[in-house]
C-alpha atoms as a PDB file:
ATOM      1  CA  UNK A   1      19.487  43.765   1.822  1.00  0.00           C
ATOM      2  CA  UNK A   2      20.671  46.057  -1.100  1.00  0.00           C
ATOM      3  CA  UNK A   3      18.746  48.942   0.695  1.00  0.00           C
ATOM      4  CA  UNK A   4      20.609  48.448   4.043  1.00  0.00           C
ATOM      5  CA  UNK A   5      24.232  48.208   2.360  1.00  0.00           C
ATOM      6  CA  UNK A   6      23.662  51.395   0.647  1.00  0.00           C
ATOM      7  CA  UNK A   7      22.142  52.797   3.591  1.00  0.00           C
ATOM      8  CA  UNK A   8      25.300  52.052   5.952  1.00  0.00           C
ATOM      9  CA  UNK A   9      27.721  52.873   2.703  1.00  0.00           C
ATOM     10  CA  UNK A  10      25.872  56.440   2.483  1.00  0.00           C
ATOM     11  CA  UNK A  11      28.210  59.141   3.916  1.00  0.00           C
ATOM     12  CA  UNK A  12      26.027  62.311   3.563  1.00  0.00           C
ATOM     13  CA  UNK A  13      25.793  62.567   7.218  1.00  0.00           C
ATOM     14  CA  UNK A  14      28.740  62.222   8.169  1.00  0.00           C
ATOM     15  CA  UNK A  15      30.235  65.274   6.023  1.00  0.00           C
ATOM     16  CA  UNK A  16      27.122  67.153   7.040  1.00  0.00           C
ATOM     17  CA  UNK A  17      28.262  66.364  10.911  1.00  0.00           C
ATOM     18  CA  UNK A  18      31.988  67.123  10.095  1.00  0.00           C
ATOM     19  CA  UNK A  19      31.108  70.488   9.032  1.00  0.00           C
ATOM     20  CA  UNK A  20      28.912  71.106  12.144  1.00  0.00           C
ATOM     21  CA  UNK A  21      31.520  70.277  14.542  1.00  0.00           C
ATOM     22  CA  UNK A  22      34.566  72.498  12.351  1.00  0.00           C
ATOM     23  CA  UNK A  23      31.316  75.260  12.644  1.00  0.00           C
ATOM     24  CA  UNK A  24      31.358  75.011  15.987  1.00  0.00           C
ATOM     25  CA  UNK A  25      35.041  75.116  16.897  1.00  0.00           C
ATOM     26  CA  UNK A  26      35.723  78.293  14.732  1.00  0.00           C
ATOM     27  CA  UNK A  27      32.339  79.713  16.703  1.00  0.00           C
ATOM     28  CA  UNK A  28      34.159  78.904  20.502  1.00  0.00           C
ATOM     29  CA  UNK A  29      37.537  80.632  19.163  1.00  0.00           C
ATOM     30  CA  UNK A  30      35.874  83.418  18.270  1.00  0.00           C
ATOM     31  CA  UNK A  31      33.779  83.738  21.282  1.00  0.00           C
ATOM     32  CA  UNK A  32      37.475  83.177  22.853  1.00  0.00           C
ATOM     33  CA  UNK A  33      39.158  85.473  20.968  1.00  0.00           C
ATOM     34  CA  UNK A  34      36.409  88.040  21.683  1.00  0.00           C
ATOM     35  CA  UNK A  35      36.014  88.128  25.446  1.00  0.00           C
ATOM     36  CA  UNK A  36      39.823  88.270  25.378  1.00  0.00           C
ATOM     37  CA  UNK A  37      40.090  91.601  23.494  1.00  0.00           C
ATOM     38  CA  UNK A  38      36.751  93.285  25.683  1.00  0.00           C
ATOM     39  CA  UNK A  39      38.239  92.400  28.592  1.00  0.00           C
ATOM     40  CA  UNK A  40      42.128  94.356  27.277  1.00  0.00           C
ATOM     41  CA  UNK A  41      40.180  96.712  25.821  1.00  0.00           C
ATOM     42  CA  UNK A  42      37.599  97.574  28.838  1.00  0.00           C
ATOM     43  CA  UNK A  43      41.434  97.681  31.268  1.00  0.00           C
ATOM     44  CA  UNK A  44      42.633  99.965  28.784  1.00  0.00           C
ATOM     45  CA  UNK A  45      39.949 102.478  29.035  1.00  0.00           C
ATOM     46  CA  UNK A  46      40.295 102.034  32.695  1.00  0.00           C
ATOM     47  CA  UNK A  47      43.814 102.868  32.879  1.00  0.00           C
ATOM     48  CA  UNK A  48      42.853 106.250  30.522  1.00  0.00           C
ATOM     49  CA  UNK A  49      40.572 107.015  32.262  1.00  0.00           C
ATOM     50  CA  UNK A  50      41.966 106.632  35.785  1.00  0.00           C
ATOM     51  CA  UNK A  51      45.010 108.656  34.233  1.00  0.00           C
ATOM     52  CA  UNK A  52      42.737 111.709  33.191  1.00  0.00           C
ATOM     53  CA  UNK A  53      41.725 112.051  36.895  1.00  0.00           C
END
């Protein structure tokens, strides 16, 4: 019985978990973030470059 309480008390996993999910999140706004400057950045040379022609 002392094994189980100490086993449901135990909250190693839990922080391990809460860092996964905060890892996650800052990895999806950075994808974000990412795809948002290529895609300004790829229009911009566009624009240049239909403007040299």
């Amino acid at each position: 019985m002392t094994k189980l309480r100490n086993f449901l008390r135990d909250e190693n996993g839990a922080t391990a978990i809460e860092y996964g999910l905060i890892a996650a999140c800052i990895s999806v706004a950075i994808i974000l973030a990412v795809q948002t400057v290529g895609t300004n950045l790829n229009n911009t040379f566009t624009n240049v470059s239909n403007a040299l022609k």
